[in-house]
Protein backbone atom coordinates (compact mmCIF):
# COMPACT_ATOMS: atom_id res chain seq x y z
CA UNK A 1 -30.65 -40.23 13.96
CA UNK A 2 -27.67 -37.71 12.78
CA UNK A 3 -28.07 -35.05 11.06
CA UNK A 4 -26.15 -33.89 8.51
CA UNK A 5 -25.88 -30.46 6.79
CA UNK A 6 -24.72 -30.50 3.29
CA UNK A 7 -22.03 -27.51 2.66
CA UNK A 8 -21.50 -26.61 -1.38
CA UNK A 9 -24.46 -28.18 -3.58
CA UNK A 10 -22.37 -28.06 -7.12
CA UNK A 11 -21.75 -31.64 -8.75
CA UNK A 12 -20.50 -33.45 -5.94
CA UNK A 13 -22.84 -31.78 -3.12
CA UNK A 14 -25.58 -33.01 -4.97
CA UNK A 15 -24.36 -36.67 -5.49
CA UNK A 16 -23.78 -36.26 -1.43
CA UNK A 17 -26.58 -34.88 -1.37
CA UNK A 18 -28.92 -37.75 -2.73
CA UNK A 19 -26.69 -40.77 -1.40
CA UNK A 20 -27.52 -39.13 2.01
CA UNK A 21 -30.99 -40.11 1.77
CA UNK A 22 -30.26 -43.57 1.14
CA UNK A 23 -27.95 -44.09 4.43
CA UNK A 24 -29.58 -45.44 7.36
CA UNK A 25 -30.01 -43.85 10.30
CA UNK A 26 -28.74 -39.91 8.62
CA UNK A 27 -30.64 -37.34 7.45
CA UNK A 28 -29.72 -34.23 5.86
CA UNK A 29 -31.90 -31.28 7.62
CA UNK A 30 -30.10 -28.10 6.21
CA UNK A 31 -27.72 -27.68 3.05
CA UNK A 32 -25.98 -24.45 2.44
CA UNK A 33 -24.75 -22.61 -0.71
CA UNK A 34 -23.55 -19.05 -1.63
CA UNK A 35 -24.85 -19.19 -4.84
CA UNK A 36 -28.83 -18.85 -3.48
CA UNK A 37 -30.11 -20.66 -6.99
CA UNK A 38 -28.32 -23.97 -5.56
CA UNK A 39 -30.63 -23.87 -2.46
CA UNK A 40 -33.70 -23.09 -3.68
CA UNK A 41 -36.46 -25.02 -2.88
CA UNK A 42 -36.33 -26.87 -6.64
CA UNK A 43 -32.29 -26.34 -7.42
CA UNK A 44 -31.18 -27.32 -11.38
CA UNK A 45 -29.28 -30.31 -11.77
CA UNK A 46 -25.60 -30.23 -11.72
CA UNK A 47 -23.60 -32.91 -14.24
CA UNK A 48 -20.10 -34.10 -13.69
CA UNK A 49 -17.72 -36.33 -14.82
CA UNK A 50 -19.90 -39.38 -13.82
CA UNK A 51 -23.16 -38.53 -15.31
CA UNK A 52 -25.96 -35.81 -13.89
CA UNK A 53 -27.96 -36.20 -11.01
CA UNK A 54 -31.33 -35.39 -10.36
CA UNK A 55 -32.80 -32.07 -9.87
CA UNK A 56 -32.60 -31.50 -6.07
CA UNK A 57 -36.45 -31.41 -3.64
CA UNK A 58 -35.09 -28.90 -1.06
CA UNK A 59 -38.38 -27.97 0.31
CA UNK A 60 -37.98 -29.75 3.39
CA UNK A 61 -34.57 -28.85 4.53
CA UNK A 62 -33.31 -25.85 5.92
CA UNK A 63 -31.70 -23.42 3.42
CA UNK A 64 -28.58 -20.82 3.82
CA UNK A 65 -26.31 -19.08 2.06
CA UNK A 66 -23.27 -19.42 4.33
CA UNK A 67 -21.89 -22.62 6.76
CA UNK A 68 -22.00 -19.82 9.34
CA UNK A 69 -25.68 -19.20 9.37
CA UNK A 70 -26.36 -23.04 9.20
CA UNK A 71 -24.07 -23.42 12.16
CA UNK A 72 -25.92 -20.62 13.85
CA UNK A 73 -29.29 -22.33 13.61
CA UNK A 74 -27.57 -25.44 15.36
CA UNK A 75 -29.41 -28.99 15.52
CA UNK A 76 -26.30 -30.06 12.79
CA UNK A 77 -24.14 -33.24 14.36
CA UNK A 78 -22.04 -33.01 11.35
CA UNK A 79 -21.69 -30.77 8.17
CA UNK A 80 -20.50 -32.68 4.59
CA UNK A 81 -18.10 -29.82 2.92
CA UNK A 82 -18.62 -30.36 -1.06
CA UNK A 83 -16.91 -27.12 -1.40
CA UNK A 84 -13.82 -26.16 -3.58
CA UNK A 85 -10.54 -27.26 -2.00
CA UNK A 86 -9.23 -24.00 -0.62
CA UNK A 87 -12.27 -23.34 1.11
CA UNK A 88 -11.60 -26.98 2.49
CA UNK A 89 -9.09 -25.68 5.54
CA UNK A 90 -10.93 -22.62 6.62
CA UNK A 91 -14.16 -24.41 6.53
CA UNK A 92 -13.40 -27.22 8.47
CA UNK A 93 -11.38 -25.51 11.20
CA UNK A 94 -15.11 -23.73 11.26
CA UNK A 95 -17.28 -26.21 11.91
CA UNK A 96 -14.82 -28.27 14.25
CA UNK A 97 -14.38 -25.05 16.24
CA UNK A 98 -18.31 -24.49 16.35
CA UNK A 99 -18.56 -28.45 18.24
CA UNK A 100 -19.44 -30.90 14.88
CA UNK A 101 -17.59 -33.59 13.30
CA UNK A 102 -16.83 -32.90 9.53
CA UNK A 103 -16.54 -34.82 6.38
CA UNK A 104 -14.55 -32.85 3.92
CA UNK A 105 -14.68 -33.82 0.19
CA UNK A 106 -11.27 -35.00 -1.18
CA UNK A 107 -8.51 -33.97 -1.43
CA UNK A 108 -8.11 -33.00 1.58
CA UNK A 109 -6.93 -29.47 1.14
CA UNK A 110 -4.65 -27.29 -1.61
CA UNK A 111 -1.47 -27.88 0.43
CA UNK A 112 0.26 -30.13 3.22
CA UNK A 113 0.48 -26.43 5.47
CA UNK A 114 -3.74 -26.75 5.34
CA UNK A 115 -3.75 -30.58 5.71
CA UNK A 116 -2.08 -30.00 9.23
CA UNK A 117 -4.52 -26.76 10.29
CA UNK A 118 -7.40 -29.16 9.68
CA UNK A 119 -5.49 -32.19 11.95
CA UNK A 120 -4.64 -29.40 14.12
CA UNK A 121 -8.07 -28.29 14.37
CA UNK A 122 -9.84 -31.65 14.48
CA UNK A 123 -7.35 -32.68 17.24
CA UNK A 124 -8.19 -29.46 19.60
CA UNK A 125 -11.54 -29.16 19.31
CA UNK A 126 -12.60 -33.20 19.53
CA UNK A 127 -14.04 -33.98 16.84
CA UNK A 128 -14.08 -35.93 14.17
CA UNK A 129 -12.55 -35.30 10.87
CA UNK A 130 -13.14 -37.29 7.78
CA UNK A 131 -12.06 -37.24 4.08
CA UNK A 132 -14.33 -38.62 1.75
CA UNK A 133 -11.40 -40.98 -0.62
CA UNK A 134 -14.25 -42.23 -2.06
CA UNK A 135 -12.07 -45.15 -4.41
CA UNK A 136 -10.95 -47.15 -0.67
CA UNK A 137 -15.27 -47.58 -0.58
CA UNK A 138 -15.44 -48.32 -4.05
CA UNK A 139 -16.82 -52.11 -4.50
CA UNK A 140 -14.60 -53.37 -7.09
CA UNK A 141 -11.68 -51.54 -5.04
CA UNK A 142 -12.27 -53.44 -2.27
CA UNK A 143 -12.67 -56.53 -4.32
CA UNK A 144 -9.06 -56.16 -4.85
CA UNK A 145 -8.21 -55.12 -1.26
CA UNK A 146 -9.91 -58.36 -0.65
CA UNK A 147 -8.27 -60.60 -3.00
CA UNK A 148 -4.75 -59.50 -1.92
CA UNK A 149 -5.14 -59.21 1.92
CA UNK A 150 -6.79 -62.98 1.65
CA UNK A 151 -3.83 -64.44 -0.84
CA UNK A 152 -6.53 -65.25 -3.60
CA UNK A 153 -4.65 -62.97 -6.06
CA UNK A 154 -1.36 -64.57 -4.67
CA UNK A 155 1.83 -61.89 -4.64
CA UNK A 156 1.28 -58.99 -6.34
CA UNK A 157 3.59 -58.90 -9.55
CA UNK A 158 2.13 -55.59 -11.07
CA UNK A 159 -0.57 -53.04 -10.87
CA UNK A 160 -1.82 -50.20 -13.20
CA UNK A 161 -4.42 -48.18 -11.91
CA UNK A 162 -6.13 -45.49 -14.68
CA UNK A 163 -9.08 -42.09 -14.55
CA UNK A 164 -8.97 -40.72 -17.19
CA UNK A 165 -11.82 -37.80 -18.83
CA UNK A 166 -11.83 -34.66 -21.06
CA UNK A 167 -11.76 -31.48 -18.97
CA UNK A 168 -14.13 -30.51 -16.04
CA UNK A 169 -16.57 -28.06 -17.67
CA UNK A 170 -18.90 -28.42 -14.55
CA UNK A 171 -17.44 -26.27 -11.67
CA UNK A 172 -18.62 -23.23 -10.59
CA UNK A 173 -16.85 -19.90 -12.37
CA UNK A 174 -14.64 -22.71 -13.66
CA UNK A 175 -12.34 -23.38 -10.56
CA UNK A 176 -11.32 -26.85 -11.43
CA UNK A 177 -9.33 -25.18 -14.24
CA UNK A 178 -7.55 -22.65 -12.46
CA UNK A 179 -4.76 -24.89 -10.82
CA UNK A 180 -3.70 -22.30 -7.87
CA UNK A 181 -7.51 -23.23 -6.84
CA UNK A 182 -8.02 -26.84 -8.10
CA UNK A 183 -3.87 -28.18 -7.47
CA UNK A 184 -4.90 -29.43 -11.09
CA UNK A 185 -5.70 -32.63 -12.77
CA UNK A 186 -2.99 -34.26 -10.22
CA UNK A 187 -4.31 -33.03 -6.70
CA UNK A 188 -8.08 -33.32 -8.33
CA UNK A 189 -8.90 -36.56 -10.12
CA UNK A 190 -5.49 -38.49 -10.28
CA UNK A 191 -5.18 -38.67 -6.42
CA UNK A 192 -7.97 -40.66 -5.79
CA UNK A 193 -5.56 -43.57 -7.00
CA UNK A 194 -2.31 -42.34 -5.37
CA UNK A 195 -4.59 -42.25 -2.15
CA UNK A 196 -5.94 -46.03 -3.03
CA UNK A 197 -2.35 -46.97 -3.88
CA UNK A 198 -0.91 -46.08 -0.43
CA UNK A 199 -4.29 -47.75 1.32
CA UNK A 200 -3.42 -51.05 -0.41
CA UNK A 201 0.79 -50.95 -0.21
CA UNK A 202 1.54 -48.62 2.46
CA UNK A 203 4.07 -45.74 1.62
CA UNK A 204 6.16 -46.10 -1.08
CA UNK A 205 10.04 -45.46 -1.24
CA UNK A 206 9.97 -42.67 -3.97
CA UNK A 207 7.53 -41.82 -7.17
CA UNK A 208 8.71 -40.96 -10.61
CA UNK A 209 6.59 -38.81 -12.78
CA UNK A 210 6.00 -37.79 -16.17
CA UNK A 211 2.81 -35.36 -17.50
CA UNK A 212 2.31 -33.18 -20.17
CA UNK A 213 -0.67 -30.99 -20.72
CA UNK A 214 -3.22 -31.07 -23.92
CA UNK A 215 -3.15 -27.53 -25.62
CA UNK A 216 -6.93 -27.25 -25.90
CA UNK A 217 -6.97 -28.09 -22.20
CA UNK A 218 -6.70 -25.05 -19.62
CA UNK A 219 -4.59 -26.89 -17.19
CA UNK A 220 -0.43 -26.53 -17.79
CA UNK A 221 -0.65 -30.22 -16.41
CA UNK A 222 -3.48 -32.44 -17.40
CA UNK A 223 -1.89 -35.96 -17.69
CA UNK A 224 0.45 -37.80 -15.56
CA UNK A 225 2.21 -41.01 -15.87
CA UNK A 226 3.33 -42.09 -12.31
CA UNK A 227 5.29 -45.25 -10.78
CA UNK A 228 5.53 -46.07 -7.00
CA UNK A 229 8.81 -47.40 -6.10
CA UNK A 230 8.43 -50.05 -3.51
CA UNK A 231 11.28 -51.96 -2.18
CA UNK A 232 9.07 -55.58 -2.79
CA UNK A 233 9.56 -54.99 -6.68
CA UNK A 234 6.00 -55.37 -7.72
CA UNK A 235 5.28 -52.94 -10.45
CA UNK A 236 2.79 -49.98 -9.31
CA UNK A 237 1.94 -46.65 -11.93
CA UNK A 238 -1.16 -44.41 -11.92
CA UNK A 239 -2.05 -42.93 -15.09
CA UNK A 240 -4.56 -39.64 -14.47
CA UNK A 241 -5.72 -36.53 -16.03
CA UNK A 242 -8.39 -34.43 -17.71
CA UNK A 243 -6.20 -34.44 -21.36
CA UNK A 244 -8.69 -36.25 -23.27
CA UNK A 245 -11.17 -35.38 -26.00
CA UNK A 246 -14.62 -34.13 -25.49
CA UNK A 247 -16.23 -37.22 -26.62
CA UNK A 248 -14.33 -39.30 -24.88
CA UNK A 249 -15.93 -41.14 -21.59
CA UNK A 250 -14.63 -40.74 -18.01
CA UNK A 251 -13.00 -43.81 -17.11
CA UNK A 252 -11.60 -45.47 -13.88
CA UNK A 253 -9.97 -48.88 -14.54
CA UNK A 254 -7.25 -50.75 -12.92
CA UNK A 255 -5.31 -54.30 -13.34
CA UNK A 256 -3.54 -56.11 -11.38
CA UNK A 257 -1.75 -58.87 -11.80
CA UNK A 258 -0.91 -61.71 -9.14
CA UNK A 259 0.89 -64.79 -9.10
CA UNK A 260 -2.18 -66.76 -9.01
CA UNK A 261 -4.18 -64.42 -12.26
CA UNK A 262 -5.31 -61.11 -13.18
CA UNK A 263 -7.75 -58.92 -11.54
CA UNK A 264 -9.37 -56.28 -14.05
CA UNK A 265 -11.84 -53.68 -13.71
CA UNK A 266 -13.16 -50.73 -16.31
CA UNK A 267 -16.05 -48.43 -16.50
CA UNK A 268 -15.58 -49.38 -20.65
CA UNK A 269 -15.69 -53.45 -19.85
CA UNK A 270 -18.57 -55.11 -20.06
CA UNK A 271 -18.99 -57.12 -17.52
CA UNK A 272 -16.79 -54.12 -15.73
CA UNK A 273 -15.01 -56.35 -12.74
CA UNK A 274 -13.60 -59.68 -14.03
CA UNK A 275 -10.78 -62.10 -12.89
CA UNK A 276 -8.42 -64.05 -15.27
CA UNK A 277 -6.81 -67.21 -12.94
CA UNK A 278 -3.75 -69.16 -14.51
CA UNK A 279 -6.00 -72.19 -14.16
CA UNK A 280 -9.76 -72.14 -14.55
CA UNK A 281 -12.11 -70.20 -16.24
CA UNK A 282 -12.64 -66.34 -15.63
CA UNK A 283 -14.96 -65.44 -13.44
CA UNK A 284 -16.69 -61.94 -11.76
CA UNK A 285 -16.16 -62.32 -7.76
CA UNK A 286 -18.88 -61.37 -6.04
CA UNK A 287 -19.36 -57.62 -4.82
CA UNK A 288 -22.11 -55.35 -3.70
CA UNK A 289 -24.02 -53.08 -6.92
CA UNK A 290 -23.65 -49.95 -5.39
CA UNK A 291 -21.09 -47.22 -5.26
CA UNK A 292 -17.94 -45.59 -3.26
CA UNK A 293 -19.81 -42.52 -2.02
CA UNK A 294 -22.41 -44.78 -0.18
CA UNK A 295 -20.29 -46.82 1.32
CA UNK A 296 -18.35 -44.20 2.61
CA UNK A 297 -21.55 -41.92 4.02
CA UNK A 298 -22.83 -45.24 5.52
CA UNK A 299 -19.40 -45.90 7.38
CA UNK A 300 -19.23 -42.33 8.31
CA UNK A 301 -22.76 -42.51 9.65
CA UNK A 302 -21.48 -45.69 11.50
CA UNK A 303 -18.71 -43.90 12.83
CA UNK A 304 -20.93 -40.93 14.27
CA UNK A 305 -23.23 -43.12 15.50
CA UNK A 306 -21.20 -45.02 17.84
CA UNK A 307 -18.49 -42.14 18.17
CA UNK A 308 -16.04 -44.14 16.60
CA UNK A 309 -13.33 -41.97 14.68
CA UNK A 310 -12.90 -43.36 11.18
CA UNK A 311 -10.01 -45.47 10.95
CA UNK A 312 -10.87 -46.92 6.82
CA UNK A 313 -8.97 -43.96 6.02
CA UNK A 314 -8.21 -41.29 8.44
CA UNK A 315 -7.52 -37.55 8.72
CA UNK A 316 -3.51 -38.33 8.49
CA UNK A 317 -4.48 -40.83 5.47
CA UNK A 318 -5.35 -38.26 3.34
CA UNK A 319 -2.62 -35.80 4.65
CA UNK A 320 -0.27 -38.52 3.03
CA UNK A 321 -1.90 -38.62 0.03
CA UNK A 322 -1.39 -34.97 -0.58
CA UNK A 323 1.89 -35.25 0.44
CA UNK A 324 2.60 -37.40 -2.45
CA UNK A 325 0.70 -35.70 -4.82
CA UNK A 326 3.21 -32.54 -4.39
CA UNK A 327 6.40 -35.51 -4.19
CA UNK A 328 4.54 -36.44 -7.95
CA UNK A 329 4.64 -32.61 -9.03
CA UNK A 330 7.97 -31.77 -8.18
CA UNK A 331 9.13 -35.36 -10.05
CA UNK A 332 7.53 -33.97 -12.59
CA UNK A 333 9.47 -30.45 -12.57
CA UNK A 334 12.65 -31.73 -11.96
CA UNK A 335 12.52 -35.20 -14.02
CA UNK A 336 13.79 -36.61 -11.16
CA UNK A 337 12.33 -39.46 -8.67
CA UNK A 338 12.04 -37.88 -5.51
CA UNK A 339 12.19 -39.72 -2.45
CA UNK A 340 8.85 -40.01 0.14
């Protein structure tokens, strides 16, 4: 059995939380929070941008107020950092340094500079280091992974990839807003498509970038238009950002269309995964009911268990993905494409 030790119980800590108990062969057996209402042994419910989870039983794991004190008390193989992203760097080098592996909540830290402490760290002390890109373990993601990798899409012509919400409201003292914390809408929420983009098509030659920011919205940049510029020609953009109105609903959708049809997926669609062939009738391929964040803890746990180091998507992987997020900003500053 490993166990885990949850690090920041705000929105996502306590999604983590919860999925943990659902992955074989884990168990989370401390969490720790500085905000001491978050590990009490009945903590409130924190909502998100995906709906609220439960109110958290945490009578029957160990409780701190600091990853140092739940490091102290040992019996931890790995620690799950749900924390906000500058804490991301220091934290990790941390826990690597103290002998356990680490899964970090995306993205992977506020800069590149961090990105390559925590490689730096991971790669010194032995351990393993790994971000949670939750969309590369998201079923109908990896539907279309699938259906390109095994031709059934046939060349990729174009692709449009789309997350899209009113602004974060959830985060504690209201971090997400504050972009020297958060990197913004761009290094927050619109990554997690930039990061699928370069799992499915590798690296691309250059991105070009447009955004704009909603008045009402705190953020000087809360939407972003972006295209990859590959050499193949398909046609690749990511739209992203937290410009919306309040009453409109999160969404993640993305289409893609092949020579042989048109793959399309929305949280609005009903049924949400669906593809269109150029001959035949449309039909819903076949996919596991179940989400990105427990596939990934269950590969993680894999990984631990046979002390594999992750290679879905690894330390470097997310580096990247960073790395393009700040190519995206500065496109975006200088109305230029800028080369990767």
């Amino acid at each position: 059995m490993v166990n885990i030790g949850v690090v920041g119980l705000g929105f996502i800590g306590q999604q983590h939380y919860n999925t943990w108990a659902n992955v074989e062969g884990a168990q989370v057996v401390a969490v720790a929070d500085k905000v001491p209402e978050r590990v009490a042994a009945q903590a409130a419910a924190i909502g998100g941008n995906i709906g609220e989870a439960p109110p958290l039983d945490l009578e029957d794991v160990a409780r701190y107020t600091s990853l140092e004190d739940l490091l102290g008390a040992g019996g931890i193989d790995a620690v799950d950092l749900c924390l906000p992203t500058p804490e991301h760097a220091p934290m990790a080098e941390i826990a690597l340094a103290a002998g356990v592996h680490v899964i970090c909540e995306k993205p992977m830290a506020i800069n590149v500079e961090d990105c390559d402490k925590m490689l730096a760290a991971a790669e010194k002390h032995g351990k393993m280091l790994f971000i949670a890109q939750c969309i590369r373990f998201w079923p109908e993601y990896e539907v279309l992974a699938k259906m390109l990798k095994s031709g059934d899409l046939g060349r990729l012509v174009s692709l449009k990839l789309t997350r899209v919400s009113p602004g974060p409201t959830w985060s504690q003292g209201g971090w997400l807003n504050d972009v020297s914390k958060s990197g913004g809408a761009m290094l927050d929420l619109h990554i997690h498509d930039a990061d699928y983009i370069l799992s499915l098509l590798g690296m691309p030659k250059a991105v070009f970038s447009r955004a704009n920011a909603v008045k009402r919205c705190a953020e000087k940049v809360d939407h972003v238009m972006t295209q990859y510029i590959y050499d193949d020609g398909a046609a690749v953009f990511a739209e992203g950002g937290w410009g919306m109105p309040g009453g409109y609903p999160f969404e993640m959708a993305f289409e893609a269309l092949g020579e042989k049809g048109c793959l399309r997926f929305s949280t609005s669609d009903s049924p949400m995964l669906s593809f269109i062939p150029f001959e035949g009738d449309s039909y819903t391929p076949e996919y596991r009911a179940t989400t990105g964040y427990q596939q990934e803890l269950e590969y993680f746990a894999q990984c631990l268990a046979t002390n594999t180091p992750p290679t879905r998507v690894t330390p470097f992987d997310a580096r990247e993905a960073v790395r393009v997020i700040y190519a995206e900003k500065e496109s975006v500053a200088t109305g230029q494409i800028v080369a990767l």
